[in-house]
Every structure is written in C-alpha cells, then in structure tokens.
Protein backbone atom coordinates (compact mmCIF):
# COMPACT_ATOMS: atom_id res chain seq x y z
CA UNK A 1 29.73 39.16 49.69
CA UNK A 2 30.70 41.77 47.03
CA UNK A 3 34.24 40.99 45.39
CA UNK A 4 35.72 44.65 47.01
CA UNK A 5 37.91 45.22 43.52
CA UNK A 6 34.84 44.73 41.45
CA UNK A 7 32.89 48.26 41.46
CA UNK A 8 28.96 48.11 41.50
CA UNK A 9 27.26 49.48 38.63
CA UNK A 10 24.22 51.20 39.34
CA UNK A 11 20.95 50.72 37.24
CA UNK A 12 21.16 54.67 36.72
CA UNK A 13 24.56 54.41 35.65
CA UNK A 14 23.45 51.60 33.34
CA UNK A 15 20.85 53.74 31.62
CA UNK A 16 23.35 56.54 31.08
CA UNK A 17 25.43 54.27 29.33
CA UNK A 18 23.38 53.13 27.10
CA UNK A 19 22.03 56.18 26.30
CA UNK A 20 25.35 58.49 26.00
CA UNK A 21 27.85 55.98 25.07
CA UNK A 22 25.64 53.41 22.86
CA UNK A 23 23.35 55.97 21.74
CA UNK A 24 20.20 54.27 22.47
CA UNK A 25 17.17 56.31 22.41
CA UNK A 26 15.42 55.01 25.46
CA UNK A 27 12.25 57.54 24.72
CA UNK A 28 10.06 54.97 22.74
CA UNK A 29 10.38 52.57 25.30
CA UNK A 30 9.53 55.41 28.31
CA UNK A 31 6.79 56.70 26.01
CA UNK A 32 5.24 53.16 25.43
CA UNK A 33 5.83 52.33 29.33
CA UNK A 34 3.67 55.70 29.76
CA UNK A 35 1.05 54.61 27.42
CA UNK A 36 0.60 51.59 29.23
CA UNK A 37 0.15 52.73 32.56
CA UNK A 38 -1.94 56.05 31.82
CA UNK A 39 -5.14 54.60 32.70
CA UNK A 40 -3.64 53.32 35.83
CA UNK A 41 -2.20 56.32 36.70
CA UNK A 42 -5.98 58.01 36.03
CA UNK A 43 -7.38 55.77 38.42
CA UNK A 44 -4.94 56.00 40.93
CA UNK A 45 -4.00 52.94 41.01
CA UNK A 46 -0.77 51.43 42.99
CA UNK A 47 -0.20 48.52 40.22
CA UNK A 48 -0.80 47.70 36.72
CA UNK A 49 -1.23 43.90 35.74
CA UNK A 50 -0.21 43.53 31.77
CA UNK A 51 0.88 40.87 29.93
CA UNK A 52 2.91 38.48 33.01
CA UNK A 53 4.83 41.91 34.44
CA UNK A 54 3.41 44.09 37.70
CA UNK A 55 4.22 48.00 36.98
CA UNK A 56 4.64 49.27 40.41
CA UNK A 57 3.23 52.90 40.71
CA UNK A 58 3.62 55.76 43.14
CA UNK A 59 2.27 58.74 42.42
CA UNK A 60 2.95 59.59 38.65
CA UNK A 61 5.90 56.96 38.43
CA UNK A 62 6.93 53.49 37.82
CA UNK A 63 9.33 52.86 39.57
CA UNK A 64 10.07 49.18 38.86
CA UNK A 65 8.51 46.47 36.78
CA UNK A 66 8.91 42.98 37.99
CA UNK A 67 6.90 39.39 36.54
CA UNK A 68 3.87 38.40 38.01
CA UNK A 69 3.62 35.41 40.04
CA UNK A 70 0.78 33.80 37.74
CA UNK A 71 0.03 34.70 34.35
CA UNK A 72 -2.50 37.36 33.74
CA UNK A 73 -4.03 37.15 30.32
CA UNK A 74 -6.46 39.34 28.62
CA UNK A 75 -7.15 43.04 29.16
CA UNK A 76 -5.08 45.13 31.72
CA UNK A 77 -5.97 44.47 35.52
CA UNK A 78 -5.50 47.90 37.98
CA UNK A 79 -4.13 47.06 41.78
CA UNK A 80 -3.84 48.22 44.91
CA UNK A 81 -0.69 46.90 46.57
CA UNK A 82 0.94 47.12 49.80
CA UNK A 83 4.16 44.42 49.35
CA UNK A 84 5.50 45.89 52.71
C-alpha cells in the first residue's frame, strides 16, 4: 500500500521534468529509439528484439521497452506478440 502523504509521480511527469526543469534534450534519444524500430514499424511488426530489451509496438508507437527474458544477440529479431 501507497504511503497516502507521499504523492505518485507519473512517468509523464518525470519526462517533463527532466526536460523543462533539467533541460535535457530527450530528442536524440526519441530519434535513435525511432531509428531502431523503423524497420519494425515497416513490417508491421508488434515487437522489436535488440540488444537484451523488447520494444513493444502499436501502431506507429513504442510504448514501453522492457528486457528480454533471454539474451538475443546478433542482428535485430521482428515479433508478433500478444502478452495478454
């Protein structure tokens, strides 16, 4: 159970922090996130496979990135998913 004096910080208001009041530039790491998962995208594919991370995709979107279970090594691998 959530301590009810300690407010929850959402990942959106996370990113807006960094960005406004640390004054990261965050657009490298979108535009290398979007490099990666182009050719998934192309294909439509549901999942990318790179490097030990999943990039879940729907539609024209990650919308979360999460390790793999097992090591993937070598070139890219495209999925289809359905985690339910």
């Amino acid at each position: 159970m959530r301590n009810p004096l300690r407010p929850h910080v959402t990942d959106h208001a996370l990113v807006r922090y960094m960005e406004r009041v640390m004054e990261l530039d965050l657009g490298p790491i979108r535009a290398e996130i979007s490099k990666l998962v182009e050719p998934a995208i192309g294909l439509s594919a549901t999942a990318l496979r790179h490097e030990g991370y999943r990039y879940i995709l729907v539609e024209e979107r990650v919308v979360t990135i999460m390790p793999c279970s097992s090591e993937t090594v070598g070139h890219p691998s495209f999925e289809d998913v359905d985690d339910g």
